[in-house]
Structures are given as structure tokens and as C-alpha cells.
Protein backbone atom coordinates (compact mmCIF):
# COMPACT_ATOMS: atom_id res chain seq x y z
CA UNK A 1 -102.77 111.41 103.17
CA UNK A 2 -104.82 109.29 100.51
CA UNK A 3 -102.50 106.62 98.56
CA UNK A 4 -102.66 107.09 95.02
CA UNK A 5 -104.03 104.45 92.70
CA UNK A 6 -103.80 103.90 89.18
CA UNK A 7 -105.45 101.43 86.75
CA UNK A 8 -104.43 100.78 83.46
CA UNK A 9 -105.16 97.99 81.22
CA UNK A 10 -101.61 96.02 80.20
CA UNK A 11 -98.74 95.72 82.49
CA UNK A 12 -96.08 97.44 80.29
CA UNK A 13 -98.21 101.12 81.56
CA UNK A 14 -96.47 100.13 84.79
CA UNK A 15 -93.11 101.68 82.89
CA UNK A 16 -94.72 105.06 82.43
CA UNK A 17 -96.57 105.37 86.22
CA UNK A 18 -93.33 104.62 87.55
CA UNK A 19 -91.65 107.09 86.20
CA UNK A 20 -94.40 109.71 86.56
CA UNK A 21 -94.76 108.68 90.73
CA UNK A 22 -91.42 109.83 91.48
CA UNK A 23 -91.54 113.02 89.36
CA UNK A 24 -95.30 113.55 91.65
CA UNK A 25 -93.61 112.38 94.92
CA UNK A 26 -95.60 109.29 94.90
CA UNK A 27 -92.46 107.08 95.35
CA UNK A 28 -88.90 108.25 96.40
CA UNK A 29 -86.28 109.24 93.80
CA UNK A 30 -84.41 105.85 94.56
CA UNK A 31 -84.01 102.79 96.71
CA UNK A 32 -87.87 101.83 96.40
CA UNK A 33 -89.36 98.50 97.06
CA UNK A 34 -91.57 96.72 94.61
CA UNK A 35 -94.39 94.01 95.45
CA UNK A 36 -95.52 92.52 92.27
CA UNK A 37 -98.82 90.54 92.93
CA UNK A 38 -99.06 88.62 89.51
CA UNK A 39 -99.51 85.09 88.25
CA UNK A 40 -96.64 85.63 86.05
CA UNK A 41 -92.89 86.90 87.08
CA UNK A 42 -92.91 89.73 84.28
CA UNK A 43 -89.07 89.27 84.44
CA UNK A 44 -87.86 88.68 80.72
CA UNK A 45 -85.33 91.32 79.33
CA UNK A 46 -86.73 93.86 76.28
CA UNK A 47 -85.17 93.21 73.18
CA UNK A 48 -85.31 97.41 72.64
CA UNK A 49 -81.74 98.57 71.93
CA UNK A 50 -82.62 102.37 72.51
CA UNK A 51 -81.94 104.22 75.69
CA UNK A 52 -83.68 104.71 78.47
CA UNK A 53 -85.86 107.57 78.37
CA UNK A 54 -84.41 110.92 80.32
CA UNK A 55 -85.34 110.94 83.75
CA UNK A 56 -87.66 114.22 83.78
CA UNK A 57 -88.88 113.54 80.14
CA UNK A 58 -92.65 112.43 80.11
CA UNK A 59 -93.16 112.08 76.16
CA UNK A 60 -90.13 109.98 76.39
CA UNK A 61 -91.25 107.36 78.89
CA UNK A 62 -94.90 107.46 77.55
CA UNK A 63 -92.34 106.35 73.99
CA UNK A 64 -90.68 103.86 75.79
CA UNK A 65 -93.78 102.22 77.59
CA UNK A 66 -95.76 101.60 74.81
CA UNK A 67 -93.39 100.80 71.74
CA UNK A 68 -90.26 99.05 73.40
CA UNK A 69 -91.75 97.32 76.18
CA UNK A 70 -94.18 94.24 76.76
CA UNK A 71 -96.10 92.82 79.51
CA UNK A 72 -93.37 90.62 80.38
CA UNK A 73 -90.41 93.21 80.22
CA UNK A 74 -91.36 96.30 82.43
CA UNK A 75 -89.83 95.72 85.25
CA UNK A 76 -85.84 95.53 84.65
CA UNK A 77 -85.65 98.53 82.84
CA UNK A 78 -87.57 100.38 85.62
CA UNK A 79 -85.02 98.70 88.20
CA UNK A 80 -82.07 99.80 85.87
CA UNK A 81 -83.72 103.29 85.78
CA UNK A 82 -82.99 103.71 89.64
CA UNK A 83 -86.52 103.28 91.31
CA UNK A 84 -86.30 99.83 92.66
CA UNK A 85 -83.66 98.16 94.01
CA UNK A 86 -85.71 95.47 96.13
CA UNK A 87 -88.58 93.46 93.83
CA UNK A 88 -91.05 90.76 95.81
CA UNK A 89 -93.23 88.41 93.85
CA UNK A 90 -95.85 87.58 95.07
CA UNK A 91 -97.40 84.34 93.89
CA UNK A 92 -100.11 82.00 94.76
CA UNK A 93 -98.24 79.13 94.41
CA UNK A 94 -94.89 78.85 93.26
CA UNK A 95 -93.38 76.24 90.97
CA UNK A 96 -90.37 75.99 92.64
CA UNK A 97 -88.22 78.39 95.21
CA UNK A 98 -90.57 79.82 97.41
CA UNK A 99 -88.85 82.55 99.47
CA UNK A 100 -85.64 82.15 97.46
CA UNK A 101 -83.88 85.03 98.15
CA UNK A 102 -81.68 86.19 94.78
CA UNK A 103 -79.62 88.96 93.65
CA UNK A 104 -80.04 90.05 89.98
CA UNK A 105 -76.97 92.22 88.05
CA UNK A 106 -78.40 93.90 84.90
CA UNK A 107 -76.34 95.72 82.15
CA UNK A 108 -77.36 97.52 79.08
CA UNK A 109 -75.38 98.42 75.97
CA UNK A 110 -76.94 99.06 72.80
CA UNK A 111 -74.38 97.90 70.53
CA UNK A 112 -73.97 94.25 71.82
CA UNK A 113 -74.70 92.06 70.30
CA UNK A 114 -76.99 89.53 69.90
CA UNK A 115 -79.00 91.34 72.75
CA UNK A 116 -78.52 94.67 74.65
CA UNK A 117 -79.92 93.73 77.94
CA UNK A 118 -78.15 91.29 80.07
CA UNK A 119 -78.42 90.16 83.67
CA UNK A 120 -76.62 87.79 86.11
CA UNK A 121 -78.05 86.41 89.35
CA UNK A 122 -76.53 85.69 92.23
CA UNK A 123 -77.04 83.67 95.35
CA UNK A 124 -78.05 86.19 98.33
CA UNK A 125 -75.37 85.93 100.53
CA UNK A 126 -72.72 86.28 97.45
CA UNK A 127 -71.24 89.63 97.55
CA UNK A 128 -72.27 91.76 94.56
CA UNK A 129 -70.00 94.09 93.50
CA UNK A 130 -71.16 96.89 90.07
CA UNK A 131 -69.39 98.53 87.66
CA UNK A 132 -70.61 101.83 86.63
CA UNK A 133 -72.62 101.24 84.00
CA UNK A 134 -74.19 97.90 86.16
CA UNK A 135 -77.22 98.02 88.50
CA UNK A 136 -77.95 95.45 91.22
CA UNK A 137 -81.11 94.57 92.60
CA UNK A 138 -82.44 92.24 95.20
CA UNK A 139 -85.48 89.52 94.14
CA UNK A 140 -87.07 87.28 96.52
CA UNK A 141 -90.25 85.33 95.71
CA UNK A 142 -93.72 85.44 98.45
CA UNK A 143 -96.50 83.18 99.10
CA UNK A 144 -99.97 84.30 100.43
CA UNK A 145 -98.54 82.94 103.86
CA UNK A 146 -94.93 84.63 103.91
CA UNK A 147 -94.51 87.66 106.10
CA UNK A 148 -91.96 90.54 105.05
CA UNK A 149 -91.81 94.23 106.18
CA UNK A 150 -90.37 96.22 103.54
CA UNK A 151 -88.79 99.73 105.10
CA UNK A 152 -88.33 101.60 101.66
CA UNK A 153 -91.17 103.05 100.17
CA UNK A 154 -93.26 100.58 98.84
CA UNK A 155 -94.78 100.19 95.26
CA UNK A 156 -97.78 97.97 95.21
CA UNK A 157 -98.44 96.09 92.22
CA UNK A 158 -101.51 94.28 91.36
CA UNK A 159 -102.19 91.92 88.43
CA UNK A 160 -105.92 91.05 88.06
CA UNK A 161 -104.76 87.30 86.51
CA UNK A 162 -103.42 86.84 89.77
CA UNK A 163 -106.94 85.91 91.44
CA UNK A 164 -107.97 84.16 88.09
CA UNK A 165 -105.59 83.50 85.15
CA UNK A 166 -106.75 82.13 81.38
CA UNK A 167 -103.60 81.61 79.45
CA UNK A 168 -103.81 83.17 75.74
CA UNK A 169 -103.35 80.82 72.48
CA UNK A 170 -100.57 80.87 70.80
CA UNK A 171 -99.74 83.12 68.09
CA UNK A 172 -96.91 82.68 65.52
CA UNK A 173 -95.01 85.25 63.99
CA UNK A 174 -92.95 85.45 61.06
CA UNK A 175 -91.92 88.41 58.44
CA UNK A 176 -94.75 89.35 56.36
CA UNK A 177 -96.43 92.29 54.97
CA UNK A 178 -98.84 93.69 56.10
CA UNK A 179 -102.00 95.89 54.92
CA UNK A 180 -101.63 99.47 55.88
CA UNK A 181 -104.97 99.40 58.01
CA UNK A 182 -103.66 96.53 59.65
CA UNK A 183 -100.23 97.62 60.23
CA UNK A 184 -101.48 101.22 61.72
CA UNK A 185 -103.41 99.41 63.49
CA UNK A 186 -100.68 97.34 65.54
CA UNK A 187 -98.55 100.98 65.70
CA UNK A 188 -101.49 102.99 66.90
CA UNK A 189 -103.20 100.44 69.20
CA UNK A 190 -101.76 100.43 72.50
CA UNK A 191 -103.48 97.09 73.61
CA UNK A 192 -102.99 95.64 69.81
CA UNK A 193 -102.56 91.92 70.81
CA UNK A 194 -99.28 91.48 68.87
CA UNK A 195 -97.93 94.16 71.47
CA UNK A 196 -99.39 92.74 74.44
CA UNK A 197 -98.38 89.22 74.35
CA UNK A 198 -94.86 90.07 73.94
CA UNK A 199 -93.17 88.95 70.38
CA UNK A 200 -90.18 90.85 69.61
CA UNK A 201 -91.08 92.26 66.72
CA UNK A 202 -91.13 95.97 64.62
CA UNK A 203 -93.61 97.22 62.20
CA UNK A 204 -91.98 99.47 60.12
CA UNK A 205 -92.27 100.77 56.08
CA UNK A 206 -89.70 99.04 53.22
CA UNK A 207 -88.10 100.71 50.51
CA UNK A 208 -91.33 100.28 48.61
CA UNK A 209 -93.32 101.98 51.38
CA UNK A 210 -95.00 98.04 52.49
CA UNK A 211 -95.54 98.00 55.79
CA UNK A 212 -93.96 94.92 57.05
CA UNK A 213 -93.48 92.88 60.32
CA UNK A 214 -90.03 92.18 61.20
CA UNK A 215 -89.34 89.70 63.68
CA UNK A 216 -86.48 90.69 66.45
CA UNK A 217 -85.78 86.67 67.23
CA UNK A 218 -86.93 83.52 66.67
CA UNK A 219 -90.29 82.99 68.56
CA UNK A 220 -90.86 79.29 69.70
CA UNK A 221 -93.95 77.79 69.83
CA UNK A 222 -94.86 76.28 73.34
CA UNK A 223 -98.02 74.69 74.58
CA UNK A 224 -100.11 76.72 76.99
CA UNK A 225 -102.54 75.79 78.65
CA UNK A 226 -106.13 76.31 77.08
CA UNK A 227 -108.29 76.85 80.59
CA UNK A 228 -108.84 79.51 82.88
CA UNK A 229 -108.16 78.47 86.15
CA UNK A 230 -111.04 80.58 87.83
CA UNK A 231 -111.90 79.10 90.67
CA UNK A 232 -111.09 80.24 94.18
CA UNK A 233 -111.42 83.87 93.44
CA UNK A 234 -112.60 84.83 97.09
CA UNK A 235 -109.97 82.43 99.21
CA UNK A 236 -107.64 84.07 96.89
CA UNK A 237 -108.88 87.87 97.75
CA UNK A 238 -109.27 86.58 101.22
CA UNK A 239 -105.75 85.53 101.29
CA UNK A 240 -104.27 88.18 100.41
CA UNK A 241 -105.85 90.96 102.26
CA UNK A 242 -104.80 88.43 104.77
CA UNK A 243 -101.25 88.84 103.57
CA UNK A 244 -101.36 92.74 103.43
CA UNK A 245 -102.89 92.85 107.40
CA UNK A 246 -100.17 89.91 109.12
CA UNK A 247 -96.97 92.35 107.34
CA UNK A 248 -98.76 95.85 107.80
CA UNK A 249 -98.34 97.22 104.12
CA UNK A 250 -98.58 100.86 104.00
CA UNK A 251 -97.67 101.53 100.10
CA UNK A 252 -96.62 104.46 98.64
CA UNK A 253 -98.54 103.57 95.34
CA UNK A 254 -101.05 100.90 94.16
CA UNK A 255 -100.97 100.11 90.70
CA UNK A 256 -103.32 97.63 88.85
CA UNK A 257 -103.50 96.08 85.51
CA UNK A 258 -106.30 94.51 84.19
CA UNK A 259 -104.47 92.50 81.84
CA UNK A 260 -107.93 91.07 79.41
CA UNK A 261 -106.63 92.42 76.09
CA UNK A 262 -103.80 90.22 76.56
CA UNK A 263 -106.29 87.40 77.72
CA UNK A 264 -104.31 86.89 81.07
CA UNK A 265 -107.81 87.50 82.97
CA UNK A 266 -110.65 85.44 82.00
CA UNK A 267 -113.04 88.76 80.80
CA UNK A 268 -115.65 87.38 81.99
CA UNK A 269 -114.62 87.50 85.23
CA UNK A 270 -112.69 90.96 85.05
CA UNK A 271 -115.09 93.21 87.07
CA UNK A 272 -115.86 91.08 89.67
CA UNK A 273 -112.36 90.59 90.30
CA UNK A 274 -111.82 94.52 90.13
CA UNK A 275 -114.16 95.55 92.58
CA UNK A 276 -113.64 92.81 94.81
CA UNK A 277 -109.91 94.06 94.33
CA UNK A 278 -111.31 97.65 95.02
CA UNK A 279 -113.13 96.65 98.14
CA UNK A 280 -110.08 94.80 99.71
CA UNK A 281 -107.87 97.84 98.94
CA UNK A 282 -110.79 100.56 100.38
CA UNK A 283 -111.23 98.77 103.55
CA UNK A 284 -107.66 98.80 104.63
CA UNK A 285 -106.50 102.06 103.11
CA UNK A 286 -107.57 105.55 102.10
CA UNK A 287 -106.78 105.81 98.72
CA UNK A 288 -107.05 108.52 95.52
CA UNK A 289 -108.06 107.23 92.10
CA UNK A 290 -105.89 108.74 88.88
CA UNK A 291 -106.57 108.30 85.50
CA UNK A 292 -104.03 107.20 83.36
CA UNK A 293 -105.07 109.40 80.80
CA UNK A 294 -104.19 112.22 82.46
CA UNK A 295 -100.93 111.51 83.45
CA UNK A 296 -100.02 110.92 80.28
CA UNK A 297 -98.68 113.48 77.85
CA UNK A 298 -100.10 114.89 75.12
CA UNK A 299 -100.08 112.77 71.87
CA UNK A 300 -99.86 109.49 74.13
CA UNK A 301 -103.15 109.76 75.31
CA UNK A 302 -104.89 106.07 74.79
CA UNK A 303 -108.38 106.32 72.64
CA UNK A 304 -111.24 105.83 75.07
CA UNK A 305 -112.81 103.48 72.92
CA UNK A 306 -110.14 101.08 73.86
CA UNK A 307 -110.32 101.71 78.12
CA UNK A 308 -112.38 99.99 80.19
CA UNK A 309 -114.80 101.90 82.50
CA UNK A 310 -115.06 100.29 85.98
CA UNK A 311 -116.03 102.75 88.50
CA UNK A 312 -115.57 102.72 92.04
């Protein structure tokens, strides 16, 4: 049976496939693993204080992808959603704890304050214990090298900036208003880069009917780094099909984000990483292309002026 295969173009989409695959039968109801192949560990916390979308409901988590979520805050609410309770990062090189083995407690409750979302972590062989409204889930982070054999079903996730990665400028944020082109523009845009490099922030209509940018939190500025680190595109690809044939991956579902409107892949480079992506994946597996598009409900549909057309 073919694998299925979606591409989408910024890694918050994940949210929505997710939760479409198990309503399809792609991935299990529960207890799924998660390999996340990305430069980045996608791990931060959303600052969204509004529920979790119903588990069945489509237009819901199509909501909840695209105005609570960033590319840096997809994953934990998935996890506390029930579909993964195992999550591998997979890393060319890791700053520090290579095949540290962790156990992460997250919570959610929309009227604490300063932040909803919480988490704990916890050293692996520490007992973790839940309360009801508590999830658990295990993280360990991979190198090319490291072997692992996951026995749940297993979500593949691929992050184009992972075989070539251009950190984006930095963009500051503060409370302003806004002109109403501009400001439907950041609601309406899925890929809008305000959305897609990840400030907490709203865009909402004042008492004057000004649209205005609200600012969840305090962004700080940080340096980051102005080059694209593009070499070694091909040892990379060569690595890790190397990876997938030494632990005999069979996933359940491939995913993979492009990740240029957010800047994380050098565009310039984005197709040839894609197919050579593509080719890796088609020589070792049979596999069934879907279009976003049409998984997603009606009224979420993104404008195909804004997808990129890469065909097999």
C-alpha cells in the first residue's frame, strides 16, 4: 500500500495533516511516533489560550493551524491532542545532547496566567506520573549516524532547511496600527511573514474600527546569523537516506515543509533540495502524493497564487 505524502509550505500545516491522517487512517488514533527531520527543534509552546480544536472537526483544526500556531509551536499541541507520545529530532549536528533521552509533561489551562501552555521535563529514567488534564511524552534527539527502530506507527517529518538552512533577519514588533490592506493582508495570508516567523501577536479591529497589531509578549531582539549555510546538500541527502536504510523506516506518513516564505530555506536552492528530497523518498518507498488543498475544508483553502508548484 502506497505511503501518503503531503507538502505544504510552513511547518505550522503540520497541525492540520495531523489531525486529518488519523481521521483517513494514515496514522493510528494514538500512541504514534514522530521523526522530525529539521534544522530547528520546533518545540516552543503557543501563546493561543483557546482550546484545542474537537477531534473530528476539520474547519476547526484548519482554525487552529493557521491563526494560533507558528512554525515553531506545532508540535506540543499535536502531542497534547493524543497522536504522539514518542517525538525524535533529527538533527545534523546537535549543539549539545545528542541522543539525550527526555521526558516532557505538558498542561494547558486557558485561564492561567501569564501563559496557558506549560511543560516540565524530566530525566528518562524518572518516573512520570499525569494528572488528568496532563499529557506525557517521550523526546530524544538523533544524529545522521544514530540508529532507532520505532514500533508505533511512524510519522515522518521533513523540513527542507534541514539540508540547507538561511536564517531570516530580524523583525521587531511593537503595537501599531495598521492600514486595512495591510492588516487583511497578515489575517488572510497564510504564509504572511509576521505569521510565519513566529511573534506572538493578534491583528484585530479597536473601538474605532483601526486595525491594530497587538503584541502577546515582549519579543527580544537576538542576533541571527545572516548566511545560508548551503553547502553539503548531497552528503547531507546522502546521509540521511543512509539513516532511513541502517534503522529500516517504514512510515505511516511523510510530511514536508518547504519552509522559504519564512526564509528557513535558501529559495534559491528550494527545488533542488525538493526533488533531490523526492528522489531519496521514491527510491526507498512507494508513495501517494496529496494536495493540501484538498484536504482542507472549505473556506481554508490557501490561494494558489501563494503555493509553490514542484511536480514530481
Amino acid at each position: 500500500m502506497p505511503i501518503p505524502l503531503v507538502a505544504f509550505e510552513e511547518h505550522y500545516e503540520a497541525f492540520f495533516v495531523w489531525h486529518h491522517a488519523r481521521d483517513a487512517g494514515w496514522l493510528a488514533e494514538s500512541k504514534n511516533t514522530l521523526l522530525h527531520v529539521d534544522e530547528h527543534a520546533d518545540l516552543h509552546l503557543p501563546v493561543s489560550r483557546e482550546h484545542l480544536p474537537a477531534r473530528h472537526d476539520a474547519v476547526a483544526a484548519a482554525r487552529y493551524a493557521y491563526t494560533c500556531l507558528n512554525i515553531s509551536s506545532f508540535i506540543w499541541p499535536t502531542v497534547y491532542a493524543g497522536c504522539f507520545d514518542r517525538m525524535y529530532w533529527l538533527r545534523r549536528r546537535h549543539e549539545v545532547g545528542a541522543g539525550d533521552r527526555r521526558h516532557v509533561k505538558l498542561s494547558f489551562d486557558p485561564q492561567r496566567l501569564p501563559q496557558a501552555w506549560t511543560k516540565s521535563e524530566h530525566g528518562a529514567l524518572e518516573p512520570v506520573q499525569t494528572a488528568p488534564s496532563e499529557v506525557a511524552c517521550e523526546t530524544t534527539r538523533l544524529e545522521p549516524d544514530d540508529r532507532f527502530r520505532p514500533t508505533a506507527p511512524l510519522a515522518l517529518d521533513i523540513d527542507l532547511d534541514y539540508f540547507a538552512v538561511n536564517e531570516p533577519a530580524d523583525r521587531p514588533v511593537s503595537r501599531v496600527r495598521l492600514e486595512e490592506s495591510f492588516a487583511r493582508e497578515v489575517v488572510e495570508n497564510p504564509y504572511h511573514w509576521m505569521r510565519v516567523e513566529g511573534y506572538p501577536f493578534r491583528v484585530e479591529q479597536d473601538e474605532l474600527d483601526h486595525w491594530v497589531l497587538i503584541p502577546v509578549e515582549e519579543v527580544p531582539r537576538r542576533p541571527r546569523l545572516p548566511a545560508s549555510r548551503s553547502h553539503g546538500v548531497g552528503e547531507a541527502l546522502e546521509r540521511f537516506g543512509a539513516h532511513l536504510d541502517r534503522s529500516g523506516l517504514m512510515p505511516s506518513l511523510i510530511t514536508i515543509c518547504r519552509s522559504e516564505y519564512s526564509g528557513s530555506t535558501p529559495m534559491s536552492m528550494a527545488l533542488e533540495i525538493e526533488l533531490g528530497v523526492r528522489n531519496l523518498l521514491t527510491a526507498r518507498y512507494e508513495v501517494e502524493e496529496h494536495s493540501l488543498n484538498d484536504l482542507l475544508p472549505a473556506g481554508w483553502k490557501v490561494p494558489e497564487r501563494l503555493l509553490r508548484s514542484f511536480p514530481w
